[in-house]
Protein backbone atom coordinates (compact mmCIF):
# COMPACT_ATOMS: atom_id res chain seq x y z
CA UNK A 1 125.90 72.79 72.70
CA UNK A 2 125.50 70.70 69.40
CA UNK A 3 122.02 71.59 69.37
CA UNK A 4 122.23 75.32 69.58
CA UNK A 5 124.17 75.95 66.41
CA UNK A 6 121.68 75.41 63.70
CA UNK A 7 119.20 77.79 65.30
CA UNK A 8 122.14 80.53 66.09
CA UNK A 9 123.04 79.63 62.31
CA UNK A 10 119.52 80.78 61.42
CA UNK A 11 119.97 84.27 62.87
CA UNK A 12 123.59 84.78 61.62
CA UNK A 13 122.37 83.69 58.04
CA UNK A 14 126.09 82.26 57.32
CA UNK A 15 127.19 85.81 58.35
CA UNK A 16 130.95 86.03 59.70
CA UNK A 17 130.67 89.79 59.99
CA UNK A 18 127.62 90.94 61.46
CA UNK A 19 128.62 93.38 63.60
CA UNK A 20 129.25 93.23 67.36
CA UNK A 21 130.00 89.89 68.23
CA UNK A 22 128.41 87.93 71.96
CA UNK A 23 132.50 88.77 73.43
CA UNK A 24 131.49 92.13 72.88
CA UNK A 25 128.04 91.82 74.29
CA UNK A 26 129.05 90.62 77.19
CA UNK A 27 132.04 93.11 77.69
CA UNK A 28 129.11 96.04 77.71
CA UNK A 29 127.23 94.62 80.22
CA UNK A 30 130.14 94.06 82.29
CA UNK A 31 130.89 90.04 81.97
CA UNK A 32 134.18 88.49 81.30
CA UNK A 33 133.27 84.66 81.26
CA UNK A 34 130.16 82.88 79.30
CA UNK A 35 127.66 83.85 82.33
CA UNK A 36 124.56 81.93 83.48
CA UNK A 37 121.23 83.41 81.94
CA UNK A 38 120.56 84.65 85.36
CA UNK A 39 123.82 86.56 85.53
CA UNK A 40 123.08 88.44 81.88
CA UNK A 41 120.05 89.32 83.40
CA UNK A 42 121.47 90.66 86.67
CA UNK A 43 124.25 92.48 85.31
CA UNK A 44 121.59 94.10 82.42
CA UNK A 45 120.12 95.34 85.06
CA UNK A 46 122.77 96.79 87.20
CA UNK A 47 123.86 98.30 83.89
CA UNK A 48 120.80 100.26 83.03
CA UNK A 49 121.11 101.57 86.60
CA UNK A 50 124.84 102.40 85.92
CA UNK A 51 124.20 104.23 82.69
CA UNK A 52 121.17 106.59 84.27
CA UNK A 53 121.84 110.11 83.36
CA UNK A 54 121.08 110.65 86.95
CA UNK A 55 124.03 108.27 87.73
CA UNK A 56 126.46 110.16 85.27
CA UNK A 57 125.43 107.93 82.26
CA UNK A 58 123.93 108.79 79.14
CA UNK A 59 120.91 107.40 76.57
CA UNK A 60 123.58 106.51 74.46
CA UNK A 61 125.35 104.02 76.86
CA UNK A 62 122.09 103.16 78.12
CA UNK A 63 120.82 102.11 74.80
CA UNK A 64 124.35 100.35 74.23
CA UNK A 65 123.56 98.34 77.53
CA UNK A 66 119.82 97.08 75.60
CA UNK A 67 121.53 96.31 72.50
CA UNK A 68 123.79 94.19 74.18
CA UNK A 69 121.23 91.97 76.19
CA UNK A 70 118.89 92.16 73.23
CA UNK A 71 121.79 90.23 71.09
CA UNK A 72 122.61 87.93 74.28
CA UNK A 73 118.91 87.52 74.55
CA UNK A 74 118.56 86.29 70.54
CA UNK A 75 121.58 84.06 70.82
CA UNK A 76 120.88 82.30 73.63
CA UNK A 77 117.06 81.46 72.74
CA UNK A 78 116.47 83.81 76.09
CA UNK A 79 118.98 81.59 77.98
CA UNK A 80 117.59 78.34 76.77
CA UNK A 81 120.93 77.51 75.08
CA UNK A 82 124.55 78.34 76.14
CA UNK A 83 126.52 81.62 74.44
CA UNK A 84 128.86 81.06 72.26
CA UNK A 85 131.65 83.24 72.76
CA UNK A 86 133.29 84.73 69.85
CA UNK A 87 130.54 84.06 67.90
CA UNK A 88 129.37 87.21 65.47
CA UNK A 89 125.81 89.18 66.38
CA UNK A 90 122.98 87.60 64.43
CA UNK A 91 121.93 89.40 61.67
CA UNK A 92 118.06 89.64 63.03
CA UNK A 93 119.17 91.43 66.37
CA UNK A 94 118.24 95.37 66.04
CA UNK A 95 117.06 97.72 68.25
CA UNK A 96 113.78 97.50 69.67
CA UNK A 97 111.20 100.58 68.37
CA UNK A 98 110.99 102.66 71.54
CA UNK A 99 107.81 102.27 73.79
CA UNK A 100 105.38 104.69 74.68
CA UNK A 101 105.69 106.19 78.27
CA UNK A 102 102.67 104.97 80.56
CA UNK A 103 101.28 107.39 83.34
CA UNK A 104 99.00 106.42 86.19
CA UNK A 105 95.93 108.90 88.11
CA UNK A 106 97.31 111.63 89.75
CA UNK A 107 96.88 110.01 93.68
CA UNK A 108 95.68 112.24 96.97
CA UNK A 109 97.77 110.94 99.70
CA UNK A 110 96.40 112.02 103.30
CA UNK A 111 99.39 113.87 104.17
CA UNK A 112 100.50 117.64 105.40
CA UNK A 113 104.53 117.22 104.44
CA UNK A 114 105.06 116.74 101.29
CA UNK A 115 109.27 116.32 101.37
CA UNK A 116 108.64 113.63 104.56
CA UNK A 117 105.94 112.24 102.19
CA UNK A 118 108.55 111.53 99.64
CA UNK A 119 111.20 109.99 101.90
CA UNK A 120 109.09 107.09 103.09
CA UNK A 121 108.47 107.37 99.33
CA UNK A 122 112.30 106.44 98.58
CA UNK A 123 112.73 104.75 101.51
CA UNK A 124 109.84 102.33 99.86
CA UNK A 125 110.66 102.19 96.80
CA UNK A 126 114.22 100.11 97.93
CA UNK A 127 111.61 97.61 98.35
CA UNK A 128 110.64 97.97 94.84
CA UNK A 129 113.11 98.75 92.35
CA UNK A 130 116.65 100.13 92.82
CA UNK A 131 115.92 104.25 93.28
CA UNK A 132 118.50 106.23 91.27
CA UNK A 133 117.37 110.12 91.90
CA UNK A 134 115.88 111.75 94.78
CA UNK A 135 115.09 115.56 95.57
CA UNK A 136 112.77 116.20 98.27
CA UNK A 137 112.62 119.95 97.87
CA UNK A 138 111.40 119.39 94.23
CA UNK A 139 109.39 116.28 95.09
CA UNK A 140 110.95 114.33 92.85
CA UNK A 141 111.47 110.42 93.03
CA UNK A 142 113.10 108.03 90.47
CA UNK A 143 113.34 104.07 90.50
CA UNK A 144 114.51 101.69 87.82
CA UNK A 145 111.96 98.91 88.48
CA UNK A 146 111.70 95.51 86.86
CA UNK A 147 113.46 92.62 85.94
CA UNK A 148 115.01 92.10 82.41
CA UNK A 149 114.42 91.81 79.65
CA UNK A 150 111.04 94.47 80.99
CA UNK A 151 112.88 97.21 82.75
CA UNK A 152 111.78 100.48 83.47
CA UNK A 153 112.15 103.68 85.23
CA UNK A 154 109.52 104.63 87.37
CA UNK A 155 108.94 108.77 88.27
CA UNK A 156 107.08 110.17 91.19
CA UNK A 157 106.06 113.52 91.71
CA UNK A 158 105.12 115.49 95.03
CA UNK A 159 102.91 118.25 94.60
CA UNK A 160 102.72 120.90 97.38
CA UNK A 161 99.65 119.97 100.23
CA UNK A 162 96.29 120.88 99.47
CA UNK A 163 93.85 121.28 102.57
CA UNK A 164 92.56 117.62 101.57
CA UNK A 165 96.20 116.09 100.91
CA UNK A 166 99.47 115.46 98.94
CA UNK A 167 98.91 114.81 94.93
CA UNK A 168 101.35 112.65 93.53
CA UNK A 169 101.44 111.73 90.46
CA UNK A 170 103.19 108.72 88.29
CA UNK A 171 105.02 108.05 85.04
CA UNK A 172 106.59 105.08 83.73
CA UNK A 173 109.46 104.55 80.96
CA UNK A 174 110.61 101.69 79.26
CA UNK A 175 114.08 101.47 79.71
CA UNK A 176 114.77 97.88 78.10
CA UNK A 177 113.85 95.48 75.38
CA UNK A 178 110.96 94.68 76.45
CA UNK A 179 107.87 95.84 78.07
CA UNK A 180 108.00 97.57 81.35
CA UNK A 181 106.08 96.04 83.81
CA UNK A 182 102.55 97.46 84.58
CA UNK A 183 102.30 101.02 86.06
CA UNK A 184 99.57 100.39 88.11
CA UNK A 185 100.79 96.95 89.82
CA UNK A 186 104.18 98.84 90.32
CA UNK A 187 102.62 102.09 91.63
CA UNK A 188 100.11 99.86 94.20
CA UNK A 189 102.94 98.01 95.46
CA UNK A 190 104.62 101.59 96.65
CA UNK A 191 102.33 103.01 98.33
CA UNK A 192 101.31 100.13 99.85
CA UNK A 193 104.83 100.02 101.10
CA UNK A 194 104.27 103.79 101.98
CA UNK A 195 100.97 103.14 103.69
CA UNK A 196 102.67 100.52 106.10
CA UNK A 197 105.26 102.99 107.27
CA UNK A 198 103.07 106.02 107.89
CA UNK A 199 101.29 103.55 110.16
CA UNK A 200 103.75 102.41 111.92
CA UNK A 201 106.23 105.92 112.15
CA UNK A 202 105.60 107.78 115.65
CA UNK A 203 102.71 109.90 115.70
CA UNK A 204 103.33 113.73 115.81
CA UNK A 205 102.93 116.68 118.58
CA UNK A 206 99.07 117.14 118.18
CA UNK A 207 97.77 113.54 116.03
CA UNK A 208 96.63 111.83 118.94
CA UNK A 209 94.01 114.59 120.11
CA UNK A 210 92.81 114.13 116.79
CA UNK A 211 93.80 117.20 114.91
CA UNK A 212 93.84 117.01 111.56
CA UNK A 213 96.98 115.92 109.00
């Protein structure tokens, strides 16, 4: 432990009142007890899902939750060293800037039902991420994806069928204090998912002859 203090010294700068201290940090995500590196990272996640507005949370407590593992994050040399509990928040740990929301091209899914669409949708997406929000009469699909520090929330939309398919299209938000992990590998890996599931559900009244979807 001797051998974290001079770097955690560095981001204090000698400071004994910095702000909210790692005791804190660790209370807002949750943690009672200095916590393995891959517990801070669990429970940062689990938080972000907790403080979804869709869950009854807020962007306030959700940006409480980043601040939190952000400070853990800078303390710990991104768990290379133990925390130090009690010890005051370094004087370099802000807030990240916000990042940009990503999108991805709108996608034509051969389908006819748009809400059935959207449940193997969600039912996929468990697969991918941890889904917080889902309305299949508004075609809507949300799914906190990633693993910290690069967390995200990941929207679907289900457009009504056209004669040659379902559009869906794609949006992705950072939600942490780092980057969100790509739209487009996160987005192939669903409907992949998806794909493998419309394959293998039972075929409806009138597929086999060959009618069309």
């Amino acid at each position: 432990m001797e051998a974290t203090r001079p770097e955690y010294d560095r981001w204090c700068g000698g400071r004994e009142d910095a702000g909210v201290d790692v005791d804190d940090a660790l209370r807002v995500l949750g943690l009672s007890d200095a916590p393995d590196w891959s517990d801070v990272r669990a429970a940062h996640r689990q938080a972000i899902v907790r403080t979804h507005p869709d869950a009854g949370g807020s962007v306030g407590e959700a940006a409480r939750v980043n601040q939190a593992f952000d400070l853990l994050r800078k303390v710990s040399g991104d768990g290379e060293w133990p925390l130090l509990r009690g010890a005051p928040a370094p004087v370099a740990a802000t807030t990240s800037a916000p990042r940009a929301r990503s999108t991805s091209p709108d996608q034509l899914v051969p389908d006819d039902d748009p809400a059935q669409l959207l449940l193997r949708m969600a039912d996929a997406a468990h697969e991918v991420g941890e889904v917080v929000f889902v309305d299949a009469l508004d075609g809507l699909l949300e799914v906190v994806v990633g693993e910290p520090p690069g967390v995200g929330q990941l929207t679907a939309s289900v457009d009504d069928a056209t004669p040659d398919g379902v559009p869906v299209s794609f949006t992705l938000e950072p939600l942490g204090v780092a980057p969100a992990p790509s739209i487009h590998e996160v987005v192939e890996e669903l409907m992949t998912l998806v794909r493998r599931r419309r394959r293998s559900a039972p075929r409806r009244s009138g597929e086999a002859d060959g009618s069309p979807r």
